[in-house]
C-alpha atoms as a PDB file:
ATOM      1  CA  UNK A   1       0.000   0.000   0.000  1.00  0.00           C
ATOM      2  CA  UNK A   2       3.422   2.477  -0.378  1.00  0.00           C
ATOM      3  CA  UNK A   3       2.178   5.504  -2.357  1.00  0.00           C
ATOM      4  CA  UNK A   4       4.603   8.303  -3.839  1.00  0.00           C
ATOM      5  CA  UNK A   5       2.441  11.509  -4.073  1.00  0.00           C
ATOM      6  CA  UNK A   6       3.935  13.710  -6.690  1.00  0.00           C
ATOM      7  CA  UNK A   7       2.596  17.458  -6.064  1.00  0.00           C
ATOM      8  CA  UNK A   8       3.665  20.347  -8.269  1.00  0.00           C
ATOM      9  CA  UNK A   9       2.714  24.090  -8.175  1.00  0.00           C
ATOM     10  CA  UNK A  10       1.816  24.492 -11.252  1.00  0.00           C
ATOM     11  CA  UNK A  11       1.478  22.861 -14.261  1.00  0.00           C
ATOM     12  CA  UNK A  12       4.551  23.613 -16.079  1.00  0.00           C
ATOM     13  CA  UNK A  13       6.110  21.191 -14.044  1.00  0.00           C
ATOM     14  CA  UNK A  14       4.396  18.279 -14.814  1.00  0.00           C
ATOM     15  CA  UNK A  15       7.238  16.943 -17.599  1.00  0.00           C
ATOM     16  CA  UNK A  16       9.371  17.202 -14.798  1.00  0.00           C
ATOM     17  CA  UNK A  17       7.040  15.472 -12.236  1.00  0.00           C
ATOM     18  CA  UNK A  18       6.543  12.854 -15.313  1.00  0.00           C
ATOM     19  CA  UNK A  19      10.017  11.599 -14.750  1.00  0.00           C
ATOM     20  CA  UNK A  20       9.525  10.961 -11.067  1.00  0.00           C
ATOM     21  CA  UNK A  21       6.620   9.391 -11.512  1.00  0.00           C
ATOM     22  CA  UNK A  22       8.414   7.256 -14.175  1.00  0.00           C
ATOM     23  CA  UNK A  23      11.299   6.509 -11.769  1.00  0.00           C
ATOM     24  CA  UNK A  24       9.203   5.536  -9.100  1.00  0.00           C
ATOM     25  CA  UNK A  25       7.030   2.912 -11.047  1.00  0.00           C
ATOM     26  CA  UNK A  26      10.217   1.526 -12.742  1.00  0.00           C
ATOM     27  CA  UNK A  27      11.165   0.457  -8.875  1.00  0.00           C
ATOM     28  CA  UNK A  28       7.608  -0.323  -8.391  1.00  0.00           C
ATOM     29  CA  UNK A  29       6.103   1.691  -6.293  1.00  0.00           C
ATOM     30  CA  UNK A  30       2.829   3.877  -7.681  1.00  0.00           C
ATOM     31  CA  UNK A  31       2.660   7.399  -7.567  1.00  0.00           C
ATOM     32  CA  UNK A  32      -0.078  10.003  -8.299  1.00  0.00           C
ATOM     33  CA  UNK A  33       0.087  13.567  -9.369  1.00  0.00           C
ATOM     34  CA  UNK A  34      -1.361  16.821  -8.146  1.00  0.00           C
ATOM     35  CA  UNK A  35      -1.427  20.329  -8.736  1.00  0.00           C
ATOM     36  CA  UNK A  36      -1.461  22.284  -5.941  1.00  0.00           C
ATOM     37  CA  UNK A  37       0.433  25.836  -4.637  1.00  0.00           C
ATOM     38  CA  UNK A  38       1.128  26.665  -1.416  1.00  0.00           C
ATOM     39  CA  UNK A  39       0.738  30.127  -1.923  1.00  0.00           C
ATOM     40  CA  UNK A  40      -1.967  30.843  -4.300  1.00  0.00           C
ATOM     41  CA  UNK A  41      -4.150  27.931  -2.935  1.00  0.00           C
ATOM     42  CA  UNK A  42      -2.723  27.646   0.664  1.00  0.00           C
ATOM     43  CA  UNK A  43      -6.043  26.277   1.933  1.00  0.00           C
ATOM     44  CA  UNK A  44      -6.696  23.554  -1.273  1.00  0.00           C
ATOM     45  CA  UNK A  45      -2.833  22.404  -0.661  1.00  0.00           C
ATOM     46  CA  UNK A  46      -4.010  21.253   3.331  1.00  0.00           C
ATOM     47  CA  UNK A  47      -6.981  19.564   2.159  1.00  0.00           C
ATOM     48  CA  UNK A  48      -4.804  17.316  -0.408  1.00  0.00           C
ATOM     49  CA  UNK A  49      -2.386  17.083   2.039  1.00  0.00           C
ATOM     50  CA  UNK A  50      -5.287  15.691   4.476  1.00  0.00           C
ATOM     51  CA  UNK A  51      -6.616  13.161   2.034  1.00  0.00           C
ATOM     52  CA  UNK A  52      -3.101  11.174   1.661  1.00  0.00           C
ATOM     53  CA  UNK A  53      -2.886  11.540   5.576  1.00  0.00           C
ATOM     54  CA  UNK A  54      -6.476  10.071   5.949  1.00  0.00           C
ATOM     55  CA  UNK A  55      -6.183   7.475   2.941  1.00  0.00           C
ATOM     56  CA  UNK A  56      -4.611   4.628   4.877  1.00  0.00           C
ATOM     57  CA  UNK A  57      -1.675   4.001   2.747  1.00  0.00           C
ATOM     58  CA  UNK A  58       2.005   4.559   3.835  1.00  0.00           C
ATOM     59  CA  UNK A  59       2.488   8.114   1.681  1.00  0.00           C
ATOM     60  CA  UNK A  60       5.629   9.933   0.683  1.00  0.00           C
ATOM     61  CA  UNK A  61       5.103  13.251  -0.490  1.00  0.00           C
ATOM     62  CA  UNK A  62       7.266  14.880  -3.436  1.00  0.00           C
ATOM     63  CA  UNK A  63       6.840  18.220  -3.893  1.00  0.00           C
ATOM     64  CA  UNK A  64       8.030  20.115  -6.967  1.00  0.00           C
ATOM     65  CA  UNK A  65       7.759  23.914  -7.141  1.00  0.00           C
ATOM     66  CA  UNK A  66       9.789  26.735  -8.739  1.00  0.00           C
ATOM     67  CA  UNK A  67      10.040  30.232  -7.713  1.00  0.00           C
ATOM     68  CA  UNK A  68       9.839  30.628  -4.219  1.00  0.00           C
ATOM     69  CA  UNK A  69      10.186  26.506  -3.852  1.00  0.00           C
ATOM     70  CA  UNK A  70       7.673  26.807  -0.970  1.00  0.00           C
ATOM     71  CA  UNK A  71       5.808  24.273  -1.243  1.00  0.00           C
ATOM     72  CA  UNK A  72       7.849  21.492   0.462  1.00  0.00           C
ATOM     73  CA  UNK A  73       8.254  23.252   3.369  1.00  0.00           C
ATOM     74  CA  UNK A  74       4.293  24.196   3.533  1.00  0.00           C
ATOM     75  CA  UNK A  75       3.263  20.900   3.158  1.00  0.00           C
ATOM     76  CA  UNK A  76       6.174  19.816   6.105  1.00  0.00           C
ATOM     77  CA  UNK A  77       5.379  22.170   8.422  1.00  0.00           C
ATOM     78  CA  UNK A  78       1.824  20.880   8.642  1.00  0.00           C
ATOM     79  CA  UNK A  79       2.555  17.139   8.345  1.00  0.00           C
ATOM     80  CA  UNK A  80       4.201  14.211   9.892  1.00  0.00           C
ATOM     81  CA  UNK A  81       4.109  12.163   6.551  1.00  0.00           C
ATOM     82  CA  UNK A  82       8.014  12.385   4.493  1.00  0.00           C
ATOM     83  CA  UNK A  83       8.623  15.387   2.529  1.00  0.00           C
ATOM     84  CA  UNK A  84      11.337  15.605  -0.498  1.00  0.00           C
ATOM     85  CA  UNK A  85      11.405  18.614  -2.292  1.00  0.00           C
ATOM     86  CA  UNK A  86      12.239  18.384  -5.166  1.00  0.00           C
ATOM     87  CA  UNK A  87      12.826  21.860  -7.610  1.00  0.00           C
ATOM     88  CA  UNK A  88      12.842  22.016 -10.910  1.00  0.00           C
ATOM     89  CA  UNK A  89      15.273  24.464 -11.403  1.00  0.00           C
ATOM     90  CA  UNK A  90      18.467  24.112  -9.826  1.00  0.00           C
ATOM     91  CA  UNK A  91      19.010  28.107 -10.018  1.00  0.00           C
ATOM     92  CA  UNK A  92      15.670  28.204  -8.294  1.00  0.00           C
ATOM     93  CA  UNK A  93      17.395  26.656  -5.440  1.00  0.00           C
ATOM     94  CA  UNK A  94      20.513  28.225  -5.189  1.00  0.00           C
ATOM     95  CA  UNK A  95      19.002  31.571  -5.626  1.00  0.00           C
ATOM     96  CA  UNK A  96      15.756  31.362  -4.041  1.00  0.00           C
ATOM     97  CA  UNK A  97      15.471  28.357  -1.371  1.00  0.00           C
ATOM     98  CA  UNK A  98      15.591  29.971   2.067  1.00  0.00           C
ATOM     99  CA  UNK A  99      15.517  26.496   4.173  1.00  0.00           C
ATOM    100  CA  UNK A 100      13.600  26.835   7.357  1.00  0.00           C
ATOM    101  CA  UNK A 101      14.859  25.139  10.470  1.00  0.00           C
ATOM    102  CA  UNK A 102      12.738  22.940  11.945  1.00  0.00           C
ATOM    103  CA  UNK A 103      11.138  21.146   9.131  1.00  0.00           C
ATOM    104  CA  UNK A 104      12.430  17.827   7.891  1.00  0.00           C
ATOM    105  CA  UNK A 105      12.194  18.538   4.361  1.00  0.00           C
ATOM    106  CA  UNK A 106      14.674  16.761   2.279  1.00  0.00           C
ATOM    107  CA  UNK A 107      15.794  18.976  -1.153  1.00  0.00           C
ATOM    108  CA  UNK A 108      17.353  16.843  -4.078  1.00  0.00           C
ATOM    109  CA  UNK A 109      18.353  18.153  -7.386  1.00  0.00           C
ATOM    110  CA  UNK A 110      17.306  15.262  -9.512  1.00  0.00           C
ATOM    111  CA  UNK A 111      13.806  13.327 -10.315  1.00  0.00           C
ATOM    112  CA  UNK A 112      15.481  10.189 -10.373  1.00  0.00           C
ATOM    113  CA  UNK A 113      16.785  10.880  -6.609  1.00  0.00           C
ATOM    114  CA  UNK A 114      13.237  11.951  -5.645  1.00  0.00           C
ATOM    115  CA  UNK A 115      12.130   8.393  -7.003  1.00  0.00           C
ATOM    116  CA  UNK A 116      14.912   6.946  -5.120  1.00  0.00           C
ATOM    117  CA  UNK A 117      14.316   8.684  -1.769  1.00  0.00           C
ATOM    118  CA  UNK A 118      10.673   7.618  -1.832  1.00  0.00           C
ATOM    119  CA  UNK A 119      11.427   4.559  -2.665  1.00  0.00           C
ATOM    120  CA  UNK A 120      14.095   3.933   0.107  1.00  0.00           C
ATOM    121  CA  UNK A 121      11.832   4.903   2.661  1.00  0.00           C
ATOM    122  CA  UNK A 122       9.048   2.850   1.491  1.00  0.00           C
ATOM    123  CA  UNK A 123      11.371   0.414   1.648  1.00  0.00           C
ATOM    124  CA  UNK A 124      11.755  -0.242   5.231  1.00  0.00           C
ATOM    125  CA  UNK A 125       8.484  -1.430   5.579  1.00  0.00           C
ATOM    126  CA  UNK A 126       7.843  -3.199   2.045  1.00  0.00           C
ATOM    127  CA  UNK A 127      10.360  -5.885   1.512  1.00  0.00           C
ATOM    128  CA  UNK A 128       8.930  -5.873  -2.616  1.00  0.00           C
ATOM    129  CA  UNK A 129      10.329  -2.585  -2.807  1.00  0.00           C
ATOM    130  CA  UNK A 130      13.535  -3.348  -0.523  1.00  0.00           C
ATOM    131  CA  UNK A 131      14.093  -6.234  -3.073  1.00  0.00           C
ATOM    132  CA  UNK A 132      14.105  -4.387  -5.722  1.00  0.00           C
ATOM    133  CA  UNK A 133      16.936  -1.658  -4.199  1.00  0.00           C
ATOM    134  CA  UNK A 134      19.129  -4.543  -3.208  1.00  0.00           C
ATOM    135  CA  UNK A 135      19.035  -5.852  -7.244  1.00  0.00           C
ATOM    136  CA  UNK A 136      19.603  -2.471  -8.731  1.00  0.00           C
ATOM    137  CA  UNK A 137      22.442  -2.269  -5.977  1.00  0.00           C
ATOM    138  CA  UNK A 138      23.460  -5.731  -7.307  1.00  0.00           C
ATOM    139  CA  UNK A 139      23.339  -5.436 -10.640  1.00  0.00           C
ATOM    140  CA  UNK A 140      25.714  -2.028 -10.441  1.00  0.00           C
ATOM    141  CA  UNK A 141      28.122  -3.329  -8.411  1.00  0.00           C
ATOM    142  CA  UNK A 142      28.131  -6.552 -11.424  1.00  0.00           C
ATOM    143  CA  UNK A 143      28.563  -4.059 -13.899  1.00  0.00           C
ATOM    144  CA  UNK A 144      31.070  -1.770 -12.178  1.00  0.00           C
ATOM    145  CA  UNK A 145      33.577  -5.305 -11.646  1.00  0.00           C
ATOM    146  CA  UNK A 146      32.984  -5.980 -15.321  1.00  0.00           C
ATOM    147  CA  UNK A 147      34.217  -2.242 -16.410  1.00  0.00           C
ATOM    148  CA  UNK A 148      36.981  -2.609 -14.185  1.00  0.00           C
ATOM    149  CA  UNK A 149      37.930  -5.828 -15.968  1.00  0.00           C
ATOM    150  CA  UNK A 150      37.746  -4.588 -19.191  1.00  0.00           C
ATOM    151  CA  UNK A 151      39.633  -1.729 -18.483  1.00  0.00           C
ATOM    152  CA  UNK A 152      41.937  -2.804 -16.120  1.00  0.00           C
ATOM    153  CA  UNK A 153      42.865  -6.199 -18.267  1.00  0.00           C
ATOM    154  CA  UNK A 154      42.735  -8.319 -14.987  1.00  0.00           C
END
C-alpha cells in the first residue's frame, strides 16, 4: 500500500514530475500527481495534504515547485508524513530556497533521486520494494567489476 504523491505548483512542471513518476514505477512503487500551490491555494494544498494523511496508505510526499520553492516546506510544516522537495530548477534553489529550520524537508536536485528517496523509505516497511533496491544495488556493483575488468585487463 506504499504511495509516492507527486505534487507540483503548477502545471509547467508536470514533464518534470513525469520523470519521477516514471522513476518511481520503474522500482515499483505507484505514484499520483497533483497540482497544488502553497501560496496561491494555501487552503486547497491542506486539504490534499489531508486526504493522503487520511487514505490509509504509507504516503511519501514529493513536492516540486519553482520560484519561491515553498511548497515542500508548507506541506512539512503541517505534516508528519516524508517530505522531499524536489525543484525544478536548480538556479531556483541556489538563488531562491531559504531552508527553514525545523522542518524535515529533504531537497534533491534530480527526479530520479526523488524516485529513489521515496522509494528507500518505502522500503523499510515493504520488503517488494527493498528487493528491488538490493538488485539495482546488485546489478551495479556486477557491472562496475565488469568495467573494471575490461579496463583494467585483470
Amino acid at each position: 500500500t506504499s504511495l509516492a504523491a507527486i505534487l507540483m505548483g503548477s502545471p509547467s512542471d508536470e514533464e518534470y514530475c513525469r520523470k519521477i513518476q516514471k522513476s518511481c514505477e520503474a522500482l515499483g512503487l505507484p505514484s499520483e500527481l497533483r497540482v497544488t500551490s502553497a501560496h496561491k491555494g494555501t487552503e486547497e494544498t491542506l486539504k490534499i495534504l489531508a486526504e493522503y494523511e487520511g487514505c490509509g496508505r504509507d504516503v511519501v510526499l514529493i513536492a516540486v515547485a519553482g520560484r519561491s520553492n515553498g511548497l515542500g516546506p508548507v506541506l512539512s510544516g503541517n505534516t508528519v508524513l516524508p517530505v522531499i522537495n524536489c525543484p525544478p530548477v536548480i538556479l531556483e534553489l541556489l538563488t531562491g530556497g531559504q531552508f527553514i529550520t525545523g522542518l524535515g524537508c529533504t531537497t534533491v536536485v534530480y527526479p530520479e533521486a526523488a524516485a529513489l528517496a521515496a522509494v528507500q523509505i518505502h522500503a523499510l516497511h515493504d520488503h517488494l520494494l527493498w528487493s528491488k533496491l538490493r538488485i539495482k544495488a546488485l546489478n551495479t556493483f556486477v557491472s562496475l567489476k565488469k568495467s573494471d575488468k575490461a579496463i583494467s585487463n585483470k
